[in-house]
N, C-alpha and C. Protein backbone atom coordinates (compact mmCIF):
# COMPACT_ATOMS: atom_id res chain seq x y z
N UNK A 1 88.13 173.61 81.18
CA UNK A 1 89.19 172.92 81.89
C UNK A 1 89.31 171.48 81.40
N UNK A 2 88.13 170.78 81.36
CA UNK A 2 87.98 169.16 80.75
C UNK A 2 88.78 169.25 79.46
N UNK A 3 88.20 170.24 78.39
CA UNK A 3 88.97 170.52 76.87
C UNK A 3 90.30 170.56 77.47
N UNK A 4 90.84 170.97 77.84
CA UNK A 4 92.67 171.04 77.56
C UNK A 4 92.77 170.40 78.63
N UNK A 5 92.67 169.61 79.33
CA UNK A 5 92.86 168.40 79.99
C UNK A 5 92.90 167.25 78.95
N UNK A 6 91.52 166.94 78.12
CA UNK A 6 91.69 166.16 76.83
C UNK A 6 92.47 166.57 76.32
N UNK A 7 92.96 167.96 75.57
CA UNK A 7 93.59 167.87 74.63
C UNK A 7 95.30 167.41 74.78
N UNK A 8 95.65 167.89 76.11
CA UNK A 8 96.83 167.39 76.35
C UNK A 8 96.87 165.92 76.74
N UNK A 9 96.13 165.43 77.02
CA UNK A 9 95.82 163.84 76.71
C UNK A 9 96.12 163.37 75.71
N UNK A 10 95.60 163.99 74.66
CA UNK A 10 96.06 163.40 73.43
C UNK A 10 97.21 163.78 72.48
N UNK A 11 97.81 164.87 73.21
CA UNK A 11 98.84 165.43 72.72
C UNK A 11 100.07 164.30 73.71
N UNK A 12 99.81 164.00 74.46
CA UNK A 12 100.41 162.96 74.87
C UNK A 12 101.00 161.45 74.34
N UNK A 13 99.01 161.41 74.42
CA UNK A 13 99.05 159.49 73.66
C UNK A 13 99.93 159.87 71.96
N UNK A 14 99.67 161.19 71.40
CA UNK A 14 100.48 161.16 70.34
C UNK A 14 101.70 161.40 70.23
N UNK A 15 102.36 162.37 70.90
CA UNK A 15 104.16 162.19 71.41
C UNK A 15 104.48 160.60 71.62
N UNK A 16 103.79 160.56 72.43
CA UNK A 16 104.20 158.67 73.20
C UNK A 16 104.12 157.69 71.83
N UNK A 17 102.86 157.58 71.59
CA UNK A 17 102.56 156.78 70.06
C UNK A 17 103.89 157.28 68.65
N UNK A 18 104.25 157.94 68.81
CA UNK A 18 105.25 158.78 67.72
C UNK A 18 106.79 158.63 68.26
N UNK A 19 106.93 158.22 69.55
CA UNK A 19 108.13 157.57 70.02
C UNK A 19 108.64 156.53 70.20
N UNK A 20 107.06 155.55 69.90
CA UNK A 20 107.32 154.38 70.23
C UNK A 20 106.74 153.28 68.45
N UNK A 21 106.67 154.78 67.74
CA UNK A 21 106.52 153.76 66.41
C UNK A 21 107.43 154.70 65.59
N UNK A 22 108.05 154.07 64.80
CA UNK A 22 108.78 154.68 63.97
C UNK A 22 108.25 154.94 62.22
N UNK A 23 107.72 154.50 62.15
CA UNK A 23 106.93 154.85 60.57
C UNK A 23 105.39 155.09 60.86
N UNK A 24 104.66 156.26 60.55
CA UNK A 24 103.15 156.66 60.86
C UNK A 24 102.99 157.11 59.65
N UNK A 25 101.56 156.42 59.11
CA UNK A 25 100.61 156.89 57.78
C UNK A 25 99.32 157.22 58.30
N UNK A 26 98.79 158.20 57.20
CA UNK A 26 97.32 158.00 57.64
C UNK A 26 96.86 157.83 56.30
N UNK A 27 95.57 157.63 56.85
CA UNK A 27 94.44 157.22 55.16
C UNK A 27 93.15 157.35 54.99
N UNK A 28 92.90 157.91 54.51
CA UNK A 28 91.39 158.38 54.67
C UNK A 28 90.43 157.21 53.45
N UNK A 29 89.93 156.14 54.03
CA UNK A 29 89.55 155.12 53.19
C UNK A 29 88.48 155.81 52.77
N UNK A 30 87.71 156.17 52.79
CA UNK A 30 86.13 156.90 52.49
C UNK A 30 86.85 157.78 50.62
N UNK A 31 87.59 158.43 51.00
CA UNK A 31 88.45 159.42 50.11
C UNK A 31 88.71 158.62 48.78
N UNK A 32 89.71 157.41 49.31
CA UNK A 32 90.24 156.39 48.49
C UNK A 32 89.35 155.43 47.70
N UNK A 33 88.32 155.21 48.32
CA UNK A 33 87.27 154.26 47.34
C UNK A 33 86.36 155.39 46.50
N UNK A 34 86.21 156.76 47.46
CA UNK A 34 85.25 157.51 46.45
C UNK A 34 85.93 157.98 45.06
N UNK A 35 87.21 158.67 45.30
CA UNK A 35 88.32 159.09 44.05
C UNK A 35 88.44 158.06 43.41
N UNK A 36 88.31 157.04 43.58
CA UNK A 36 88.93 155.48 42.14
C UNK A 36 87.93 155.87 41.18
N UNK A 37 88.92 154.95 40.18
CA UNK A 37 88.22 154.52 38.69
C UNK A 37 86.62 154.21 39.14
N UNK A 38 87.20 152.70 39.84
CA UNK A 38 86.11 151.81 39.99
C UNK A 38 84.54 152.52 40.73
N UNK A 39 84.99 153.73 41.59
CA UNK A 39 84.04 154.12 41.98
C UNK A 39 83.24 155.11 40.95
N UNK A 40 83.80 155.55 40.54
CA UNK A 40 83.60 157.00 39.42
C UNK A 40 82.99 156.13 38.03
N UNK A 41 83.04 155.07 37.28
CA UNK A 41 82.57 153.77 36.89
C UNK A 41 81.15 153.69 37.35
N UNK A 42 80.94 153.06 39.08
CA UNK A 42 80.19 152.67 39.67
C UNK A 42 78.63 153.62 39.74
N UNK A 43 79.68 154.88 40.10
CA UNK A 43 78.43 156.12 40.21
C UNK A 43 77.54 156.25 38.49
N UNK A 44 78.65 156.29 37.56
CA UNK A 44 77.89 156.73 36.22
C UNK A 44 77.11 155.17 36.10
N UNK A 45 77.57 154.21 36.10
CA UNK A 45 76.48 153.12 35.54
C UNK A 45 75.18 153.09 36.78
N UNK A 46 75.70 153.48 37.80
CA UNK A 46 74.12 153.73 38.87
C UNK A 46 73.19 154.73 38.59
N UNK A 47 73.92 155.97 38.07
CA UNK A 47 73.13 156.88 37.48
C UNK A 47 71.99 157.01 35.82
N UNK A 48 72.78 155.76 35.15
CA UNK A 48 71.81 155.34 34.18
C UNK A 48 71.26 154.07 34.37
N UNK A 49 71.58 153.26 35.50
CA UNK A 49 70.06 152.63 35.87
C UNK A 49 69.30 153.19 37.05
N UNK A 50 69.08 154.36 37.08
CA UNK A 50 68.73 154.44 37.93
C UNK A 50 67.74 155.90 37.51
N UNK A 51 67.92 155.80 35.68
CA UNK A 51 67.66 157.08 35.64
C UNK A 51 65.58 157.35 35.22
N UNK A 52 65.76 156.29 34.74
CA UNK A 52 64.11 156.56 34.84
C UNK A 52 63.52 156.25 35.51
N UNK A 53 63.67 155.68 36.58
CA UNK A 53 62.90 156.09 37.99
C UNK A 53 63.10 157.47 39.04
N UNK A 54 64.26 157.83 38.37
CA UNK A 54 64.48 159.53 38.90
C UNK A 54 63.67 160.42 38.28
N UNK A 55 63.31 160.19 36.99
CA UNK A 55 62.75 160.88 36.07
C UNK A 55 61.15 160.92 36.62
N UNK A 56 60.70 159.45 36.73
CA UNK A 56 59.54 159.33 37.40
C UNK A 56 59.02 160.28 38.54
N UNK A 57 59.99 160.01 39.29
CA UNK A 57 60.05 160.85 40.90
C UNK A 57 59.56 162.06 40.64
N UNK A 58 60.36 162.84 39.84
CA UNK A 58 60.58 164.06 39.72
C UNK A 58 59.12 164.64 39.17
N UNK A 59 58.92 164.02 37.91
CA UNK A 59 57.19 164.03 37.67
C UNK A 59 56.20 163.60 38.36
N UNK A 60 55.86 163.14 39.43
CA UNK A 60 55.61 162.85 40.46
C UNK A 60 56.05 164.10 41.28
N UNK A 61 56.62 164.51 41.65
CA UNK A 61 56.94 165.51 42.11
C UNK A 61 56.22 166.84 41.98
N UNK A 62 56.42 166.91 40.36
CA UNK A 62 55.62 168.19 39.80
C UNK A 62 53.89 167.91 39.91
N UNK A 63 53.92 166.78 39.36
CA UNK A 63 52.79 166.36 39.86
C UNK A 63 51.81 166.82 40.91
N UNK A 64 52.33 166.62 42.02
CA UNK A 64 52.00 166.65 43.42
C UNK A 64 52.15 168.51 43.61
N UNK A 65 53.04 169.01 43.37
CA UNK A 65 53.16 170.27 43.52
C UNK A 65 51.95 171.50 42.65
N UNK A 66 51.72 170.64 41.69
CA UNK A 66 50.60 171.43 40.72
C UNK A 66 49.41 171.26 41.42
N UNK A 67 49.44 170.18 42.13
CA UNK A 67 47.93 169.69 42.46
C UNK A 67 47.80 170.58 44.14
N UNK A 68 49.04 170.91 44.66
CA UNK A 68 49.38 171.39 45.99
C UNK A 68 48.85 173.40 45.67
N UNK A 69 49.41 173.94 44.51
CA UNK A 69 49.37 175.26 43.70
C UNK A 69 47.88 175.59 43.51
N UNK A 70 47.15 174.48 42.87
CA UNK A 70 46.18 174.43 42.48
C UNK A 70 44.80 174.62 43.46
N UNK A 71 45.13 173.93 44.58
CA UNK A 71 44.48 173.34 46.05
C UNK A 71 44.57 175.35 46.88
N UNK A 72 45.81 175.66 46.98
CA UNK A 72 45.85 176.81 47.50
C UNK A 72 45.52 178.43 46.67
N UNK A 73 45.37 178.37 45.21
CA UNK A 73 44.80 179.01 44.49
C UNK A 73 43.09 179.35 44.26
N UNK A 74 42.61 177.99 44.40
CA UNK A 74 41.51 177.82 44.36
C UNK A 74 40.74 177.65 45.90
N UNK A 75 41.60 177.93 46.77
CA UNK A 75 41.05 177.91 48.24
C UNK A 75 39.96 179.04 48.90
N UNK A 76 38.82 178.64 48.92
CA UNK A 76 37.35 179.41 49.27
C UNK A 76 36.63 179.84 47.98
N UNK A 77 36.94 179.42 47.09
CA UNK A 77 36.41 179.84 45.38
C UNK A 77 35.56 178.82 45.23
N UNK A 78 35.45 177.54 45.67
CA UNK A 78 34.90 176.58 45.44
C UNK A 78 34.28 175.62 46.16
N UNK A 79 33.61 174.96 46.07
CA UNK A 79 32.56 173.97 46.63
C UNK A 79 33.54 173.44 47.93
N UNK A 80 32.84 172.61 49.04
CA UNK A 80 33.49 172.15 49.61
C UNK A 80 34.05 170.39 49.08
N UNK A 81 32.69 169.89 48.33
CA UNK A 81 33.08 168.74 47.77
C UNK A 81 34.57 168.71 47.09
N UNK A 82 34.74 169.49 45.93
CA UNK A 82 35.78 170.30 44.80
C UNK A 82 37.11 170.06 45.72
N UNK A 83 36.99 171.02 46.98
CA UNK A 83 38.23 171.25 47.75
C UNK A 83 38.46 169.74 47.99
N UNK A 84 37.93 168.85 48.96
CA UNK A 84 37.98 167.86 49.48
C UNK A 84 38.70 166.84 48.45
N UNK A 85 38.18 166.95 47.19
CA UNK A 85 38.42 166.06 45.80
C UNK A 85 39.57 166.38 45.59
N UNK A 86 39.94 167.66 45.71
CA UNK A 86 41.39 168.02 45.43
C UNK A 86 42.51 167.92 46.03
N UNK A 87 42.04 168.14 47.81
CA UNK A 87 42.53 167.56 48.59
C UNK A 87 43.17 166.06 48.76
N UNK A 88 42.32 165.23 48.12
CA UNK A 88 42.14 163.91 48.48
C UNK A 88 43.67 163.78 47.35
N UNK A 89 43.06 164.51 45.85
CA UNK A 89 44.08 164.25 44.88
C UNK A 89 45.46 164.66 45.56
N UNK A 90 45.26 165.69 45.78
CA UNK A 90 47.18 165.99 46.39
C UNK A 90 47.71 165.15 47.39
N UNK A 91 47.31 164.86 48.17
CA UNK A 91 47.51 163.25 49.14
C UNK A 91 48.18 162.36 48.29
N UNK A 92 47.37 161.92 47.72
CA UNK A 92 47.43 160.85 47.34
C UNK A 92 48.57 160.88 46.31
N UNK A 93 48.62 162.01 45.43
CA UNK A 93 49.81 162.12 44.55
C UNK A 93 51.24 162.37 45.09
N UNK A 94 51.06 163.05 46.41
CA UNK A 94 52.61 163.52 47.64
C UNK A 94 52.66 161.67 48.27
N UNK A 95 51.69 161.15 48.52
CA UNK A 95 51.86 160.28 49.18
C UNK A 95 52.87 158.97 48.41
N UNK A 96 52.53 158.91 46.89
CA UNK A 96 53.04 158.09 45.85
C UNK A 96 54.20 158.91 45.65
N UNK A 97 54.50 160.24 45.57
CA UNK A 97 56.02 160.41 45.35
C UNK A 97 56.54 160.34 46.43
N UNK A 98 55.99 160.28 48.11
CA UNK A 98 57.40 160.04 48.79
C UNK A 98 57.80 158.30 48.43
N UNK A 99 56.86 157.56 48.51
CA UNK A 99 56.81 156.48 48.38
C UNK A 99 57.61 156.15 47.63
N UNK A 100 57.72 156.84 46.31
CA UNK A 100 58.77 156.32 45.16
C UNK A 100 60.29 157.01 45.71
N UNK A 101 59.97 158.13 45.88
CA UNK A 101 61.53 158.83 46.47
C UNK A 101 61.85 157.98 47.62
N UNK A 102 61.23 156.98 48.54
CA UNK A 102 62.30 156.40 49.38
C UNK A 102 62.88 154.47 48.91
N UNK A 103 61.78 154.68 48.05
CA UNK A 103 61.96 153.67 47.17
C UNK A 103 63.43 153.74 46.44
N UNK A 104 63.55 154.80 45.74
CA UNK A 104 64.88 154.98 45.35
C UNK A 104 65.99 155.23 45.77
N UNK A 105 65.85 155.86 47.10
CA UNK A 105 66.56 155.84 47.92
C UNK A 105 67.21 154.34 48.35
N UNK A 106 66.46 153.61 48.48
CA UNK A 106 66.93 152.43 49.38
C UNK A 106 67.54 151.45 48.31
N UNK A 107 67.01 151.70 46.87
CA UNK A 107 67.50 151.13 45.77
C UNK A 107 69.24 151.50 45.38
N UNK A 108 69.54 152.78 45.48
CA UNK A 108 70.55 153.47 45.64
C UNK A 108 71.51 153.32 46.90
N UNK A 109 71.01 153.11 47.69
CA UNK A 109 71.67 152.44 49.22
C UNK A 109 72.20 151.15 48.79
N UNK A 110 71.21 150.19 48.73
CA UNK A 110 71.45 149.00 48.52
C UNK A 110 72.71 148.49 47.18
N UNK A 111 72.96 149.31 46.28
CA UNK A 111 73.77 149.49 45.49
C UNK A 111 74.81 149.69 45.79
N UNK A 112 74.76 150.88 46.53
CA UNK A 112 76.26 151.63 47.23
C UNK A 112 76.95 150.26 48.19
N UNK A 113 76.03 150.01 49.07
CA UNK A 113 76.58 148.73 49.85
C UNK A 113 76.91 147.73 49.25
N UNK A 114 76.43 146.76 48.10
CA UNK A 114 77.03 145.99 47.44
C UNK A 114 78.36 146.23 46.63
N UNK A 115 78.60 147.56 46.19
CA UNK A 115 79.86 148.38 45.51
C UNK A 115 81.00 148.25 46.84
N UNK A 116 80.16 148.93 48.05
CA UNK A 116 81.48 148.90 49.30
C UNK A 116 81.58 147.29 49.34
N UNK A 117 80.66 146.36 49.01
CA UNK A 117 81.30 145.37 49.95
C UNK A 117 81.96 144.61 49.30
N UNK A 118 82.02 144.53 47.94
CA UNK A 118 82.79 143.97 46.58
C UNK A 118 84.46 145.21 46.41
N UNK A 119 83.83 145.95 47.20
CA UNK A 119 85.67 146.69 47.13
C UNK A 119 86.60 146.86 48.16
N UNK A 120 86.02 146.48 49.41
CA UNK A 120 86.26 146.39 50.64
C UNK A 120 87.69 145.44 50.45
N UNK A 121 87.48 144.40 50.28
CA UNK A 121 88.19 143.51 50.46
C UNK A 121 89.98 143.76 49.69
N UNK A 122 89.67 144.20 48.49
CA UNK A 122 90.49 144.55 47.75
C UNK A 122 91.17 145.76 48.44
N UNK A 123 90.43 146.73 48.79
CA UNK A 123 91.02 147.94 49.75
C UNK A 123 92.01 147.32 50.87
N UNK A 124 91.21 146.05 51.28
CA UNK A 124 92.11 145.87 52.77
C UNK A 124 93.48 145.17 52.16
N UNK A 125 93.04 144.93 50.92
CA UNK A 125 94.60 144.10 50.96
C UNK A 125 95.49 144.73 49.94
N UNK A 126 95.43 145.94 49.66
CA UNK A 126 95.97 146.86 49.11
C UNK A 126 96.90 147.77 50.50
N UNK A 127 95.86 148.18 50.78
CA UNK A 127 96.32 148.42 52.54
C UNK A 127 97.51 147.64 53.25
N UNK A 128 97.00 146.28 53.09
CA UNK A 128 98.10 145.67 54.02
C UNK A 128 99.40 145.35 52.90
N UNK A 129 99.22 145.40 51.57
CA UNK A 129 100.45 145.37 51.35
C UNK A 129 101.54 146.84 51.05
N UNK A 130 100.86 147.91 51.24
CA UNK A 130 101.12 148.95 51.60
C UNK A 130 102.05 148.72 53.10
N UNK A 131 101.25 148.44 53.80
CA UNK A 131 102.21 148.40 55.12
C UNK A 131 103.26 147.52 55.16
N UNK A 132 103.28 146.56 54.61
CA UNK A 132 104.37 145.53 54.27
C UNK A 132 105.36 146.48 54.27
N UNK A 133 104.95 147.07 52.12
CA UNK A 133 106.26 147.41 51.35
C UNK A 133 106.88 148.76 52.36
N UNK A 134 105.92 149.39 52.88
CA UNK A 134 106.92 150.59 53.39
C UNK A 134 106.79 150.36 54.55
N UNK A 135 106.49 149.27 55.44
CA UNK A 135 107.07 149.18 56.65
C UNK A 135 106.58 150.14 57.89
N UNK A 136 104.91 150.49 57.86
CA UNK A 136 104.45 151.04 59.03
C UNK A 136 104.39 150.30 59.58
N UNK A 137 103.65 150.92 60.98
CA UNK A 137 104.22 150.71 62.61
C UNK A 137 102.57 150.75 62.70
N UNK A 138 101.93 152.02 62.50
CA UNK A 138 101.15 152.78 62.49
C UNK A 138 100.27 153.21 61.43
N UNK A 139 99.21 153.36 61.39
CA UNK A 139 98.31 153.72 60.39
C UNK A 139 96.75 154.43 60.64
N UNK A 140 96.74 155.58 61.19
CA UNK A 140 96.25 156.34 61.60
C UNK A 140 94.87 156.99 60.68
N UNK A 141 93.42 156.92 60.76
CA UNK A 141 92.42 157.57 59.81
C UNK A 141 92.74 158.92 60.08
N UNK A 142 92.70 159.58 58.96
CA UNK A 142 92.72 160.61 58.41
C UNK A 142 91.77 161.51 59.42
N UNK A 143 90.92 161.27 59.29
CA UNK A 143 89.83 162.18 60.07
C UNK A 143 89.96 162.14 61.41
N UNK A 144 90.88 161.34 61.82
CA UNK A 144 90.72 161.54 63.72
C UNK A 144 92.00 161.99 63.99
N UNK A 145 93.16 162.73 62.88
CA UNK A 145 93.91 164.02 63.19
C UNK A 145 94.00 165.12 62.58
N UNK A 146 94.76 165.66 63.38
CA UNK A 146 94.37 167.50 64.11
C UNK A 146 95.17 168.07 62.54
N UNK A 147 96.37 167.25 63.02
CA UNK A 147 97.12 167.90 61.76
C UNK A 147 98.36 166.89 61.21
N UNK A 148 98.50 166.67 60.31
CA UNK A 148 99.84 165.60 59.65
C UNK A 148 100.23 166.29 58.40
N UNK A 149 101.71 165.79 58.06
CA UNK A 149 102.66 166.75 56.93
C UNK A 149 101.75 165.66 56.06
N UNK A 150 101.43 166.11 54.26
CA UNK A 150 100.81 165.51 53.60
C UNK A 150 101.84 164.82 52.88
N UNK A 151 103.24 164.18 53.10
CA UNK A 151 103.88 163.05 52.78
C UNK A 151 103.56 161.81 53.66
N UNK A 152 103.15 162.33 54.70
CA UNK A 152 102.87 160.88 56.03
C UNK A 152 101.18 160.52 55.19
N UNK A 153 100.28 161.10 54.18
CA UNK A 153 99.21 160.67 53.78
C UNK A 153 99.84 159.95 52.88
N UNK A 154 99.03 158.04 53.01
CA UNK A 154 99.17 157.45 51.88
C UNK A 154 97.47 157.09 51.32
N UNK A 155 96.59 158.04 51.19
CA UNK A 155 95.45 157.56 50.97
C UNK A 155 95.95 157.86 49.02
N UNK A 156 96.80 158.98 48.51
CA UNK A 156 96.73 158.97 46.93
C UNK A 156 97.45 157.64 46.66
N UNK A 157 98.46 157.40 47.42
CA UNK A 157 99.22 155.78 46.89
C UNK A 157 98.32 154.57 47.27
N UNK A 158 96.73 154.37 47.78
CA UNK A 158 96.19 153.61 47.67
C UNK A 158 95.09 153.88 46.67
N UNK A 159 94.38 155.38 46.35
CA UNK A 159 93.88 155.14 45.34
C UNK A 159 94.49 154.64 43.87
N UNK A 160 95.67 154.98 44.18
CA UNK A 160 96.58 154.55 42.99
C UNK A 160 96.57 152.94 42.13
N UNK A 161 96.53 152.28 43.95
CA UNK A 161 96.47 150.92 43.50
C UNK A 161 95.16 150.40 43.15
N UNK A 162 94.01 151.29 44.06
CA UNK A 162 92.70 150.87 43.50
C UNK A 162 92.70 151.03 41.78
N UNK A 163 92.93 152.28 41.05
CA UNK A 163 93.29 152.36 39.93
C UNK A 163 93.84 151.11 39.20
N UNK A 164 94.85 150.30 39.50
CA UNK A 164 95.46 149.76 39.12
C UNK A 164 94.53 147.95 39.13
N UNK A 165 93.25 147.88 39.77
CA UNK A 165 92.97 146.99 39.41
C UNK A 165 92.14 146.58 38.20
C-alpha cells in the first residue's frame, strides 16, 4: 500500500514538475566523465603506472597461495616445528600481499579522485553552458528516472564537449 502511495507521489511531483517547466534534460554525469577522451587517456596512463606494482601483487599472491597448497598438502606428514615454520611463512606472505593489494588500492583511489576533481569543474561548466544554449528549466540525473524518451538525454552532447577539450 506505502509502494503505490509513493509511487503515485511521484508520478505526481513529475506531471506537476513537467507542467510547470517547459524544457527537461537528464544526464548521467558518472556516464559522461567515464566515456570521454580524457577519461579513457586517464585509465590507460594509470594502468602503466600502476603496472608493476600490480605485477608485484599478483606474485605475492602466487606466492602466498603456493605456500597456502603446500601447508595443506603436507598437513600431518610432518614435524610439528615444519608445520608451524610453514605456517608462520604463509602468514606472513598473505599478510604482505593484502598489505600491498590495499596499498594499491588506495593508490588507485587517490588517482581516480584527483582525475574527478581536475574534471569536475570543467563538467560543471560545460553543463551550465548546456543549459544556457538550449534553455532548460530542468535537469534531472539519469539514474533517479523510471523512464525518459532518449532525445530528452543530454549526457552524449556533454561527453561531446568533454571530447572537445
Amino acid at each position: 500500500m506505502n509502494a503505490i502511495r509513493g509511487m503515485l507521489l511521484v508520478l505526481v511531483a513529475v506531471f506537476s514538475l513537467q507542467a510547470a517547466a517547459e524544457s527537461i534534460a537528464v544526464l548521467s554525469v558518472e556516464e559522461a566523465l567515464l566515456k570521454s577522451k580524457a577519461a579513457t587517456t586517464f585509465r590507460e596512463g594509470l594502468k602503466r603506472e600502476l603496472a608493476s606494482e600490480e605485477k608485484q601483487v599478483v606474485e605475492m599472491e602466487k606466492q602466498a597461495k603456493g605456500l597456502q597448497d603446500k601447508l595443506r598438502k603436507n598437513q600431518g606428514l610432518q614435524s610439528s616445528d615444519d608445520a608451524k615454520q610453514l605456517a608462520l611463512q604463509f602468514q606472513k606472505a598473505y599478510g604482505q600481499y593484502q598489505k600491498m593489494g590495499q596499498e594499491l588500492q588506495q593508490k588507485r583511489a587517490e588517482r581516480e579522485r584527483d582525475f574527478l576533481q581536475e574534471m569536475r569543474p570543467k563538467l560543471d561548466q560545460i553543463i551550465r553552458d548546456l543549459i544556457k544554449q538550449k534553455g532548460f528549466d530542468v535537469v534531472l540525473a539519469k539514474q533517479a528516472t523510471v523512464f525518459i524518451r532518449t532525445e530528452l538525454d543530454i549526457t552524449p552532447l556533454v561527453i561531446e564537449q568533454l571530447n572537445k577539450l
